[in-house]
PDB file of N, CA and C in Angstrom:
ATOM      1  N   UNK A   1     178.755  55.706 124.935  1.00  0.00           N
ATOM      2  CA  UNK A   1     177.853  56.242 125.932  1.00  0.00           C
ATOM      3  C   UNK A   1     177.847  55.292 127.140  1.00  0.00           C
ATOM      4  N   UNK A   2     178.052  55.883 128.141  1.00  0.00           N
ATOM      5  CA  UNK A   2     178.344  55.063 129.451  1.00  0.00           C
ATOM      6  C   UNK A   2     177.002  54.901 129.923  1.00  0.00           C
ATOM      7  N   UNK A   3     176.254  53.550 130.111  1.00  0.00           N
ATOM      8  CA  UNK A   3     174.859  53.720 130.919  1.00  0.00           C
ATOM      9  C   UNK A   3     174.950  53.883 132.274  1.00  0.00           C
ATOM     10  N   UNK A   4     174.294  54.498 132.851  1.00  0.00           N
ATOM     11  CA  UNK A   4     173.944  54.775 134.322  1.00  0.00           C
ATOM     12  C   UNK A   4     173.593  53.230 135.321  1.00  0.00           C
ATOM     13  N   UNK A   5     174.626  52.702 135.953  1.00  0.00           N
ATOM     14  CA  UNK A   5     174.581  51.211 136.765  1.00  0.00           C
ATOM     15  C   UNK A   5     173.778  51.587 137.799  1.00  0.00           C
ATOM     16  N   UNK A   6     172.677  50.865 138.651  1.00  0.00           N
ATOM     17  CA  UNK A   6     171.805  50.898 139.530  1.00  0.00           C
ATOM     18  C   UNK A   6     172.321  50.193 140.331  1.00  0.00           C
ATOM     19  N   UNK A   7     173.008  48.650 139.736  1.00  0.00           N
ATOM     20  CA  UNK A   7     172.715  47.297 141.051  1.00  0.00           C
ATOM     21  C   UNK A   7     173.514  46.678 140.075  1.00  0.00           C
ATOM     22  N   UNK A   8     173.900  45.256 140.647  1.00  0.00           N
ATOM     23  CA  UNK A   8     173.823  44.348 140.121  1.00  0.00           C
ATOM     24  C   UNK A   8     172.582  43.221 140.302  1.00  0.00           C
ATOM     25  N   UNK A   9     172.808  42.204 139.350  1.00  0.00           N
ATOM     26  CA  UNK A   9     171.343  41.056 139.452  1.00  0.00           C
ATOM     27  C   UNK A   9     171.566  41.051 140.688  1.00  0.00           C
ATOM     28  N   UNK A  10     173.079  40.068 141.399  1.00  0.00           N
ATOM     29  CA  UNK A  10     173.009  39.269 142.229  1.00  0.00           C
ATOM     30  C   UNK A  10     172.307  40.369 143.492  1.00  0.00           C
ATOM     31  N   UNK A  11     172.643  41.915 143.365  1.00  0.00           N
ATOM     32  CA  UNK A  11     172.133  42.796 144.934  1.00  0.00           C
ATOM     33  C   UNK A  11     170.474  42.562 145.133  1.00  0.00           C
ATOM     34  N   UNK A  12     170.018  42.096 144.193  1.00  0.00           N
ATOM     35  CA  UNK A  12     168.613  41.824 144.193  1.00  0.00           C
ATOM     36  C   UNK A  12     168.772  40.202 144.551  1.00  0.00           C
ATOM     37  N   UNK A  13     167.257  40.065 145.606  1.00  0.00           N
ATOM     38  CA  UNK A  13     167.248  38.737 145.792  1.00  0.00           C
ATOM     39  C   UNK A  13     166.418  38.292 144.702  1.00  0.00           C
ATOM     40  N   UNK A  14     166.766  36.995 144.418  1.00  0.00           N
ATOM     41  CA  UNK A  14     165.542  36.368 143.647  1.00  0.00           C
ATOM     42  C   UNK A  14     164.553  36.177 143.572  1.00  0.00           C
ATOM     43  N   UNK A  15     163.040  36.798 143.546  1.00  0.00           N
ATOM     44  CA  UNK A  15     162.001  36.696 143.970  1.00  0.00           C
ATOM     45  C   UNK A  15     161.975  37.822 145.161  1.00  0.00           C
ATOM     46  N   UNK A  16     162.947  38.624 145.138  1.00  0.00           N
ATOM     47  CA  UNK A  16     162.478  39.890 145.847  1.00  0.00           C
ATOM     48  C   UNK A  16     162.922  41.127 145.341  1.00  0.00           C
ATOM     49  N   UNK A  17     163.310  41.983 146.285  1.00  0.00           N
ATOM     50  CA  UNK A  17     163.194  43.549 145.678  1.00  0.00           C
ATOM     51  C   UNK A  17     164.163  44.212 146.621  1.00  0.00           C
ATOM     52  N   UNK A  18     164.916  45.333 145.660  1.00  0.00           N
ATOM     53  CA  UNK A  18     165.655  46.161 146.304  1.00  0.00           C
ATOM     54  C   UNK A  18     165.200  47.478 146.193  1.00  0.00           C
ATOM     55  N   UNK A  19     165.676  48.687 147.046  1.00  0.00           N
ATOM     56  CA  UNK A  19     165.606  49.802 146.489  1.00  0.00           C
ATOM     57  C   UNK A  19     166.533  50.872 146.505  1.00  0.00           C
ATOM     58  N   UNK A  20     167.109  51.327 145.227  1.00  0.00           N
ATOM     59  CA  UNK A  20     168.201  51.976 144.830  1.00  0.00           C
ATOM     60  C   UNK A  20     167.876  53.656 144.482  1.00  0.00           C
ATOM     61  N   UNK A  21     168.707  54.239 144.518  1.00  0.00           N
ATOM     62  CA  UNK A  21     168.821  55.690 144.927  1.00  0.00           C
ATOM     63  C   UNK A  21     168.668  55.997 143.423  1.00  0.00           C
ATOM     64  N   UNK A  22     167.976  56.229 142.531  1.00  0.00           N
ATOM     65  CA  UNK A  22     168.779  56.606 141.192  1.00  0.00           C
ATOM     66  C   UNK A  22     168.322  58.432 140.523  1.00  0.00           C
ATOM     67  N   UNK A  23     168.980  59.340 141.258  1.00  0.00           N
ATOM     68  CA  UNK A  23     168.864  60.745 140.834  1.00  0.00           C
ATOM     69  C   UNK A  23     168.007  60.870 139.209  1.00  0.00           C
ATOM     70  N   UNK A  24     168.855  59.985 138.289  1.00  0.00           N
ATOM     71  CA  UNK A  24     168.788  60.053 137.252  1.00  0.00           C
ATOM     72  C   UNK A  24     167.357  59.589 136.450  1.00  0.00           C
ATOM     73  N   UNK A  25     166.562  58.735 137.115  1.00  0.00           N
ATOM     74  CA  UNK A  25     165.535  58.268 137.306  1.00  0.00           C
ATOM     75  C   UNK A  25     164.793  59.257 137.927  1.00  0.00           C
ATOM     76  N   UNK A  26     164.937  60.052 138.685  1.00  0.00           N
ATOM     77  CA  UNK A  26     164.055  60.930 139.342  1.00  0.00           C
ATOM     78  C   UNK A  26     163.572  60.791 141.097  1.00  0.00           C
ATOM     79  N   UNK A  27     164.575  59.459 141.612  1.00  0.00           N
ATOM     80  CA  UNK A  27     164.626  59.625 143.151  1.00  0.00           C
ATOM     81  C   UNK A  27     164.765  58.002 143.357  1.00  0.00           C
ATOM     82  N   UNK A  28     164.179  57.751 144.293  1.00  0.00           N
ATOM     83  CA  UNK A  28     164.329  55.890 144.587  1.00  0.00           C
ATOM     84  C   UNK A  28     163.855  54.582 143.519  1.00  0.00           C
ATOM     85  N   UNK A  29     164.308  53.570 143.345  1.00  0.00           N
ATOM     86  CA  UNK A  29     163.486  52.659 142.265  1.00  0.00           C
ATOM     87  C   UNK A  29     163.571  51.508 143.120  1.00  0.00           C
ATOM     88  N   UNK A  30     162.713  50.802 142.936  1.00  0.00           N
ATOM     89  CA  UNK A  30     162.341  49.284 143.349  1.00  0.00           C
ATOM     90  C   UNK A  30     162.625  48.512 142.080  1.00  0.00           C
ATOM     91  N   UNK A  31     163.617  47.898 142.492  1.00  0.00           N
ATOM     92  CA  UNK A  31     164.272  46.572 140.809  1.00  0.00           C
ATOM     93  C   UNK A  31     163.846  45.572 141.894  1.00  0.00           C
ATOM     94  N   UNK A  32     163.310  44.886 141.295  1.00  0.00           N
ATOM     95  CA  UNK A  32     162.263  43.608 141.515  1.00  0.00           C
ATOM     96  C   UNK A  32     163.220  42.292 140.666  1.00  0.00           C
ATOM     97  N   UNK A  33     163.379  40.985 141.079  1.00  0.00           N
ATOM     98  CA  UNK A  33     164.177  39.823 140.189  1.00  0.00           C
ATOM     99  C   UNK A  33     163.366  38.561 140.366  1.00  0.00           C
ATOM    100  N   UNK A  34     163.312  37.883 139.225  1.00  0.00           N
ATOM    101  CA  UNK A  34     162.895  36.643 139.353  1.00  0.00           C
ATOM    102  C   UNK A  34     163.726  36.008 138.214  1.00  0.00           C
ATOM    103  N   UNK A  35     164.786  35.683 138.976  1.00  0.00           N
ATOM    104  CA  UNK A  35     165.496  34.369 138.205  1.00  0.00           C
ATOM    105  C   UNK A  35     167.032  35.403 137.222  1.00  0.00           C
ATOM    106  N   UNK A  36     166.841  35.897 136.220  1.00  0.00           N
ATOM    107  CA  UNK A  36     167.813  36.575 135.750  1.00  0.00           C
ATOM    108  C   UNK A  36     167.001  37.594 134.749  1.00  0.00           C
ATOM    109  N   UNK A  37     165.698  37.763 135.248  1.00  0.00           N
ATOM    110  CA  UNK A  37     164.439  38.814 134.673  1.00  0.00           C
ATOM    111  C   UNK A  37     164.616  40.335 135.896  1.00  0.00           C
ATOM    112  N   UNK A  38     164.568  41.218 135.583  1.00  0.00           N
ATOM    113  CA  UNK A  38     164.466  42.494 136.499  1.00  0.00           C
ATOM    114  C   UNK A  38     163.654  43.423 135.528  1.00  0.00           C
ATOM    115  N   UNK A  39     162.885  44.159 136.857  1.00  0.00           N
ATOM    116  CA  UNK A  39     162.125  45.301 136.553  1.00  0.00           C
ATOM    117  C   UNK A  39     162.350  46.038 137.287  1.00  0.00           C
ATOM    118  N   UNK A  40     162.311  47.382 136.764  1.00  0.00           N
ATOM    119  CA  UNK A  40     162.279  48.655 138.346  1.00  0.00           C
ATOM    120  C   UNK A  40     160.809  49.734 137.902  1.00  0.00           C
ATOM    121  N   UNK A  41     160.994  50.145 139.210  1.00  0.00           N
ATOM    122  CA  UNK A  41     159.774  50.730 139.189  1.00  0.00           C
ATOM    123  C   UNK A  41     159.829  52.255 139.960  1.00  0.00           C
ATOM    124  N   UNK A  42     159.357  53.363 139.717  1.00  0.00           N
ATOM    125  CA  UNK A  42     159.744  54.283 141.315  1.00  0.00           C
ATOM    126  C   UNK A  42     159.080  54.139 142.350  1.00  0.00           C
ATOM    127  N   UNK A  43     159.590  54.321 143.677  1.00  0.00           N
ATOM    128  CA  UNK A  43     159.436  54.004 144.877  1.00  0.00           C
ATOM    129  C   UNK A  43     158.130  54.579 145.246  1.00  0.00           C
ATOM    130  N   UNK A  44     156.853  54.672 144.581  1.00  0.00           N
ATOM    131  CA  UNK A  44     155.612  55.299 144.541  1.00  0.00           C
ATOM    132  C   UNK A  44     154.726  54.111 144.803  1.00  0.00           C
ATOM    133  N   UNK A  45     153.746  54.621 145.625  1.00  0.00           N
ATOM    134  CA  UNK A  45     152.420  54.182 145.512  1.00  0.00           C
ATOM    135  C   UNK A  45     151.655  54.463 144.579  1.00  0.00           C
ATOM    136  N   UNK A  46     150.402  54.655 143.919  1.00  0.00           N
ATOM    137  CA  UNK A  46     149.900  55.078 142.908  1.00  0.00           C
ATOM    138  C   UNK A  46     148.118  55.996 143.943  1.00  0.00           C
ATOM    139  N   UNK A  47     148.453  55.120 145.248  1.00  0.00           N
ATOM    140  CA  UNK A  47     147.559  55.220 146.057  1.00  0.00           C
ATOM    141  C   UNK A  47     147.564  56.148 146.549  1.00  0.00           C
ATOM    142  N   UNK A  48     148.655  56.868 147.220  1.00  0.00           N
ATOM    143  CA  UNK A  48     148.336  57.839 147.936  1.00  0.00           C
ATOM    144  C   UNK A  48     149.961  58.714 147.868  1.00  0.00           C
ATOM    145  N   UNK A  49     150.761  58.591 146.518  1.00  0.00           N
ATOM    146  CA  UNK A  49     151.851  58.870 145.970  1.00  0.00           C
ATOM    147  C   UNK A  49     152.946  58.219 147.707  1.00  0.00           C
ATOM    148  N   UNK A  50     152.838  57.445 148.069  1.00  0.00           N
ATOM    149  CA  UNK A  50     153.702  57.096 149.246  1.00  0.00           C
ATOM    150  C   UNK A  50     154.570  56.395 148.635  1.00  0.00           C
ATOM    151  N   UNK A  51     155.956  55.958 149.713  1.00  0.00           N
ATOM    152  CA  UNK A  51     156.698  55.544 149.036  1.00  0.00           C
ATOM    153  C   UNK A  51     156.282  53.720 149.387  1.00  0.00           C
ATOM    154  N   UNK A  52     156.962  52.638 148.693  1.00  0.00           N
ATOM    155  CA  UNK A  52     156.493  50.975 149.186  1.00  0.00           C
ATOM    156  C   UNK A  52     156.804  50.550 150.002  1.00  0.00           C
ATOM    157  N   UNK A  53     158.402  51.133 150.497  1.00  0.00           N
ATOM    158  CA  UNK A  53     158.647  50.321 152.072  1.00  0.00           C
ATOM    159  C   UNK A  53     158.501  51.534 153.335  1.00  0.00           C
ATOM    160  N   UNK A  54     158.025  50.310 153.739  1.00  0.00           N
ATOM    161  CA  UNK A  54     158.069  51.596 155.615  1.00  0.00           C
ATOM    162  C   UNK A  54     158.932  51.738 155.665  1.00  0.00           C
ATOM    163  N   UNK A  55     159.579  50.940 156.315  1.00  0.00           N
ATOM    164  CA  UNK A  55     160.974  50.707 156.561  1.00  0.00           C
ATOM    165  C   UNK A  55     161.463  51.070 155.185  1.00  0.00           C
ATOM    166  N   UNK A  56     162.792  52.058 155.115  1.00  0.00           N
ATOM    167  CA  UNK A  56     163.961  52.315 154.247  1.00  0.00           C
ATOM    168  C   UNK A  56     164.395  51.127 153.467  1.00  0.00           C
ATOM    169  N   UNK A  57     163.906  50.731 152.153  1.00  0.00           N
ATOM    170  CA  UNK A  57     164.770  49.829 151.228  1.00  0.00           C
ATOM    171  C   UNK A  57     164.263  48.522 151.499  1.00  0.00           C
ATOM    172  N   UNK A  58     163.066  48.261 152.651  1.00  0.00           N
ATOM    173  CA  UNK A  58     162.171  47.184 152.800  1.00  0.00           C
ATOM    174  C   UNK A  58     161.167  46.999 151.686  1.00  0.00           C
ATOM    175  N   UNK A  59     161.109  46.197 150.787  1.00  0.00           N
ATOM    176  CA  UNK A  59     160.274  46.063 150.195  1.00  0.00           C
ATOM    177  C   UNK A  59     159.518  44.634 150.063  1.00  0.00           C
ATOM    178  N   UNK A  60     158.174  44.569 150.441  1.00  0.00           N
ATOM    179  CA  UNK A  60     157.666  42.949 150.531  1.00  0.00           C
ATOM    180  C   UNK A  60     157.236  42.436 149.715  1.00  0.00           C
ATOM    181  N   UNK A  61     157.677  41.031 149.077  1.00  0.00           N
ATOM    182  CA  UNK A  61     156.956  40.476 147.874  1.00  0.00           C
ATOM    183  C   UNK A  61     156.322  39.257 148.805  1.00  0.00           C
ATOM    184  N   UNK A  62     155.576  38.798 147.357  1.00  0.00           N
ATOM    185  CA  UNK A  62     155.189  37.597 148.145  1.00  0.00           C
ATOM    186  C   UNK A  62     154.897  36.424 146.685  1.00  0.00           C
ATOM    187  N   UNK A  63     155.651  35.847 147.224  1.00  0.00           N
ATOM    188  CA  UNK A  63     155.886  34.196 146.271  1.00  0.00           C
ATOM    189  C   UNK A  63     156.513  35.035 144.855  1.00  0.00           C
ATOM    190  N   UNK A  64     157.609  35.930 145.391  1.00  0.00           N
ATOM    191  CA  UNK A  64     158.449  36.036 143.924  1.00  0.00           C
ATOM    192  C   UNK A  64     157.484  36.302 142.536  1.00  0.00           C
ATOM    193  N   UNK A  65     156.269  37.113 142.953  1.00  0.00           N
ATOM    194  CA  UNK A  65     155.296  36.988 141.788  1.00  0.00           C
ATOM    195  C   UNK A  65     154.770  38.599 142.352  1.00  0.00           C
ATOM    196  N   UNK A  66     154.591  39.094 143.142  1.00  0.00           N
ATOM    197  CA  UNK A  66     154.147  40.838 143.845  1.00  0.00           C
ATOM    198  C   UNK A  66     154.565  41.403 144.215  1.00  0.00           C
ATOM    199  N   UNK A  67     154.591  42.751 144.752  1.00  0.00           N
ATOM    200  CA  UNK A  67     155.264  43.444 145.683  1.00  0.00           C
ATOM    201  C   UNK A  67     153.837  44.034 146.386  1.00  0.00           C
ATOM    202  N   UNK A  68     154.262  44.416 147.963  1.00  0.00           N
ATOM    203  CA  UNK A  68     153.278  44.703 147.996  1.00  0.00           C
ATOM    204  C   UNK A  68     154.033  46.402 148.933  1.00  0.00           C
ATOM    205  N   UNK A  69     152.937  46.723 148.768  1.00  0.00           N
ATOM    206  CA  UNK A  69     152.566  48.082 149.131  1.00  0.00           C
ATOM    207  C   UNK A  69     153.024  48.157 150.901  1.00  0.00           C
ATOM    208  N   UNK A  70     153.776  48.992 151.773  1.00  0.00           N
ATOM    209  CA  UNK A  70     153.753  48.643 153.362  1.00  0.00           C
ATOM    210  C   UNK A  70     152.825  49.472 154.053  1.00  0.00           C
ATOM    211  N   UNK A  71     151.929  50.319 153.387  1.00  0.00           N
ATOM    212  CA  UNK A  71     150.852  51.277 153.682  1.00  0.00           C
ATOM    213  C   UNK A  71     149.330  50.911 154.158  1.00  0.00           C
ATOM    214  N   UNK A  72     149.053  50.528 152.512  1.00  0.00           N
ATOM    215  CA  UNK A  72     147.946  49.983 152.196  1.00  0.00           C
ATOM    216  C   UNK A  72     147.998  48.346 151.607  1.00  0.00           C
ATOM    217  N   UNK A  73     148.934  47.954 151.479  1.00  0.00           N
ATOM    218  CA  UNK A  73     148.671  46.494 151.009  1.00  0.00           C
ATOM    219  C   UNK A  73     148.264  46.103 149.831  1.00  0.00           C
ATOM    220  N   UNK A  74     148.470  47.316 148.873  1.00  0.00           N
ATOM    221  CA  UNK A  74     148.234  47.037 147.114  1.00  0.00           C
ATOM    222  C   UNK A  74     148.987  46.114 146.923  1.00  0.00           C
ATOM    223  N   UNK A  75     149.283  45.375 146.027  1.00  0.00           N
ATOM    224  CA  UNK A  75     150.019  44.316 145.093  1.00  0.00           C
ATOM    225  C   UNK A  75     150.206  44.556 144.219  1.00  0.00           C
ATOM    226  N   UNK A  76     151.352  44.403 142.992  1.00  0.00           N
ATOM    227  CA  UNK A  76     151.277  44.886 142.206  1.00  0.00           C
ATOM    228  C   UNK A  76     152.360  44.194 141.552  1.00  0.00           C
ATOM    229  N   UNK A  77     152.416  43.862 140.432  1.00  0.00           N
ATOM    230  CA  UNK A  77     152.515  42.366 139.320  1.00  0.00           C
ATOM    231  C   UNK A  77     153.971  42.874 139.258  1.00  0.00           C
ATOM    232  N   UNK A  78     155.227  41.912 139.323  1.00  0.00           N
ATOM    233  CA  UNK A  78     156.676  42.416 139.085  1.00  0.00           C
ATOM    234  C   UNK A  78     156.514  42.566 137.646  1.00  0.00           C
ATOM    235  N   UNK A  79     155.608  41.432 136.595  1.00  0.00           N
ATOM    236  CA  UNK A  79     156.305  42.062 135.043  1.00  0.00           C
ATOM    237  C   UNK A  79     155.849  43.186 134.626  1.00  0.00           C
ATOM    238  N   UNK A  80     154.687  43.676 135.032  1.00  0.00           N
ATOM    239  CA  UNK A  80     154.334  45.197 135.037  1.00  0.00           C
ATOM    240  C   UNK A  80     153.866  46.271 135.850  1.00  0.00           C
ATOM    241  N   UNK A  81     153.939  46.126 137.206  1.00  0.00           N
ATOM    242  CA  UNK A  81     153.795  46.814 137.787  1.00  0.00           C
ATOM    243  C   UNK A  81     152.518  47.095 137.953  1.00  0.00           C
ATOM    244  N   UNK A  82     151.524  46.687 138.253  1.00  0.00           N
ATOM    245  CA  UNK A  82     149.752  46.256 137.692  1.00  0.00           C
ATOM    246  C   UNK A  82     149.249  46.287 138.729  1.00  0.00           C
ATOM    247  N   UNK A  83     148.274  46.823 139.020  1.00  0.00           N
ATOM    248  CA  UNK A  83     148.285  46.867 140.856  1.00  0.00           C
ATOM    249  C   UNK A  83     146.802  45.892 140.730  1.00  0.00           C
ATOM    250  N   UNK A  84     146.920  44.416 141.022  1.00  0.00           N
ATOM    251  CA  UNK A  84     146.312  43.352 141.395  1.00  0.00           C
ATOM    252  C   UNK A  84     145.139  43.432 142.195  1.00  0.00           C
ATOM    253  N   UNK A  85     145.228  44.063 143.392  1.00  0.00           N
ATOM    254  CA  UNK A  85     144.561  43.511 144.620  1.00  0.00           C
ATOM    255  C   UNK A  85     144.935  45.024 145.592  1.00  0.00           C
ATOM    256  N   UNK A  86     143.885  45.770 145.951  1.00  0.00           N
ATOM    257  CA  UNK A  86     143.713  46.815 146.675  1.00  0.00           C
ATOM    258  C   UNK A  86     143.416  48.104 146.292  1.00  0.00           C
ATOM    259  N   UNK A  87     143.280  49.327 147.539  1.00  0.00           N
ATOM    260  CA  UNK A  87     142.878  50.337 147.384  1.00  0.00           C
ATOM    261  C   UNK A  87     143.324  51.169 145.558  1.00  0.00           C
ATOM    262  N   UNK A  88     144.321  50.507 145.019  1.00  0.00           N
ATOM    263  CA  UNK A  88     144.172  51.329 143.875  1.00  0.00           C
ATOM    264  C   UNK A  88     144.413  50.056 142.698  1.00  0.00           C
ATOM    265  N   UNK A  89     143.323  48.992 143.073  1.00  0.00           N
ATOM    266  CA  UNK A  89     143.584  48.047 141.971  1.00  0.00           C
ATOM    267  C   UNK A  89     143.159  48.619 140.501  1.00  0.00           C
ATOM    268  N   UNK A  90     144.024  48.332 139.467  1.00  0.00           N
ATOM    269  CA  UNK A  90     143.669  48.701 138.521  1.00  0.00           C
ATOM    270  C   UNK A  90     144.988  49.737 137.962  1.00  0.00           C
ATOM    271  N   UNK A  91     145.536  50.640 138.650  1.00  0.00           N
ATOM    272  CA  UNK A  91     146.502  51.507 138.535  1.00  0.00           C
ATOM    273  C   UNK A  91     147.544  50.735 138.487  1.00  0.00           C
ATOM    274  N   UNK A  92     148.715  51.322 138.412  1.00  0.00           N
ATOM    275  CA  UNK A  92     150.106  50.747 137.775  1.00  0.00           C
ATOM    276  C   UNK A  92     151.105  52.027 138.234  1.00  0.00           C
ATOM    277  N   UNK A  93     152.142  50.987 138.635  1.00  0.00           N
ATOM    278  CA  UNK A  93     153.585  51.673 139.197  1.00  0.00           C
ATOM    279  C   UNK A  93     154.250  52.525 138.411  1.00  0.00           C
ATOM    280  N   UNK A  94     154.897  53.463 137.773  1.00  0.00           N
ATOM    281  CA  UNK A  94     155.774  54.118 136.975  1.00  0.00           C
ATOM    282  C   UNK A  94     156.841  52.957 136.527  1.00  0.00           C
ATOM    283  N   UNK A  95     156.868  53.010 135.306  1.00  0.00           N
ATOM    284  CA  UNK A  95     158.076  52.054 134.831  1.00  0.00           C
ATOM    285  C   UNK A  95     159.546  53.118 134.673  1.00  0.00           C
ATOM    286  N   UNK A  96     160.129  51.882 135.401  1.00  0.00           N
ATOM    287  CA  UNK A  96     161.585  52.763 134.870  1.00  0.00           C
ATOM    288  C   UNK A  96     162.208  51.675 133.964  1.00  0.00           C
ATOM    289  N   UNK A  97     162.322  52.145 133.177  1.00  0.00           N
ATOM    290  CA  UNK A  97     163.113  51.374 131.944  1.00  0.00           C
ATOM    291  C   UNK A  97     164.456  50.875 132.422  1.00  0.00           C
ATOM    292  N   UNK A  98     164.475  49.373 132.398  1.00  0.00           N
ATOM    293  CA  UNK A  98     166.552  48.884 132.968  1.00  0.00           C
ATOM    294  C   UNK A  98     166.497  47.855 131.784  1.00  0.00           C
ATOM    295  N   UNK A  99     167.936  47.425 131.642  1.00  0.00           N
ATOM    296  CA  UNK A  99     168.229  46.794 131.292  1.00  0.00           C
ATOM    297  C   UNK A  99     169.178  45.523 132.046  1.00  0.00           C
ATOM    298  N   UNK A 100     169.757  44.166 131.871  1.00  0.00           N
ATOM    299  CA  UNK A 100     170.608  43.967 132.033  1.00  0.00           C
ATOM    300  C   UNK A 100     172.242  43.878 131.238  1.00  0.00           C
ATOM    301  N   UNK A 101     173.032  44.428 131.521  1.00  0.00           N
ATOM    302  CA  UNK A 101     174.059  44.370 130.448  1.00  0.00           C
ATOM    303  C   UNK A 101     175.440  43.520 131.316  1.00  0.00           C
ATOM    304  N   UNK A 102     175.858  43.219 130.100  1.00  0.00           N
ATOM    305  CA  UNK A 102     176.983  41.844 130.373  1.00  0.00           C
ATOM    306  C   UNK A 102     176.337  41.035 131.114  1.00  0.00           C
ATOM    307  N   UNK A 103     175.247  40.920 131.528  1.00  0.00           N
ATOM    308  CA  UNK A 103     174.887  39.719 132.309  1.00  0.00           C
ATOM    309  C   UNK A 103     174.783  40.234 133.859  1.00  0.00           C
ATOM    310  N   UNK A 104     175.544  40.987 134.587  1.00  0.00           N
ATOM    311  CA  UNK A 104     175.403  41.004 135.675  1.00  0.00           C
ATOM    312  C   UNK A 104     175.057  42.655 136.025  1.00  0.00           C
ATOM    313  N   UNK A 105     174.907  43.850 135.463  1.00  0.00           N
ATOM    314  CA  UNK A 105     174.538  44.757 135.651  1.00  0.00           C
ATOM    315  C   UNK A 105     173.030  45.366 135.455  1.00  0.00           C
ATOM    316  N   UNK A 106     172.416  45.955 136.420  1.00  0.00           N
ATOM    317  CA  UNK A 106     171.676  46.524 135.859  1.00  0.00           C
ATOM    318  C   UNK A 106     171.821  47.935 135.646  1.00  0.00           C
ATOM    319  N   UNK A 107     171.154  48.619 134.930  1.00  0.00           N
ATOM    320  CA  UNK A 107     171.152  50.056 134.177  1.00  0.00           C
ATOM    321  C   UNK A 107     170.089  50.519 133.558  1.00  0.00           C
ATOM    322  N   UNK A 108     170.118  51.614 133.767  1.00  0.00           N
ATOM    323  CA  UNK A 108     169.030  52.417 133.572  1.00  0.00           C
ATOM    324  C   UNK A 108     168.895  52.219 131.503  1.00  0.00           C
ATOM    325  N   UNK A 109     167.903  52.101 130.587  1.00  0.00           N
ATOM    326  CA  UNK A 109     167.642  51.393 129.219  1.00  0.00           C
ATOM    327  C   UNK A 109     167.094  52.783 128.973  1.00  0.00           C
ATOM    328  N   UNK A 110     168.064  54.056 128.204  1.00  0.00           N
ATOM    329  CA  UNK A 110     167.377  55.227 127.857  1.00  0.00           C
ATOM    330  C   UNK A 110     167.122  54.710 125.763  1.00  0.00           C
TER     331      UNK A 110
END
C-alpha cells in the first residue's frame, strides 16, 4: 500500500509551519515541525471555520511552540492543536493523522 506523501520534514521549517494541498485529507493541512516531531492539522479555524493564513501558505508560529490564527489571533498548541489563548480558547484544530516514514517523508497515517 503506497501512503499518500504531503512534504518532506526538511519543506517544513523547524519551529514553523507549512501548508500543503492534500485532496485526500479533505483540502489544505498545516504540518507544523519541531525538531524531527510533525503534526498536521486542516487549514481551519475552529472560530469562524476560516482558513490560518491570510496570506496563501503563511502560517505564524511563535517560539516553535503555537500557531497562530491570521484572523483572530487564536493560538493553538503544535502537539495538539489546543486552542490556548483567544476567541475560541478551549476548541481544537482537526487532526490529520501523518506520519514520518524513512525518516524524511511525511504522509498521511490511515
Amino acid at each position: 500500500m503506497n501512503a499518500t506523501a504531503l512534504c518532506t520534514v526538511d519543506d517544513v521549517p523547524d519551529g514553523g509551519a507549512r501548508v500543503v494541498d492534500a485532496p485526500e485529507a479533505g483540502g489544505p493541512v498545516v504540518i507544523v515541525r519541531r525538531g524531527a516531531q510533525v503534526w498536521a492539522y486542516v487549514n481551519r479555524c475552529p472560530h469562524f471555520s476560516v482558513p490560518l493564513d491570510f496570506e496563501p501558505g503563511d502560517v505564524m508560529c511563535y517560539r516553535s511552540q503555537v500557531l497562530m490564527c491570521a484572523h483572530y489571533s487564536a493560538l493553538f498548541r503544535f502537539e495538539d492543536g489546543h486552542c490556548i489563548d483567544g476567541p475560541c480558547m478551549g476548541a481544537g484544530l482537526d487532526v490529520v493523522r501523518v506520519r514520518v516514514e524513512e525518516g524524511t517523508r511525511v504522509v498521511l497515517d490511515r
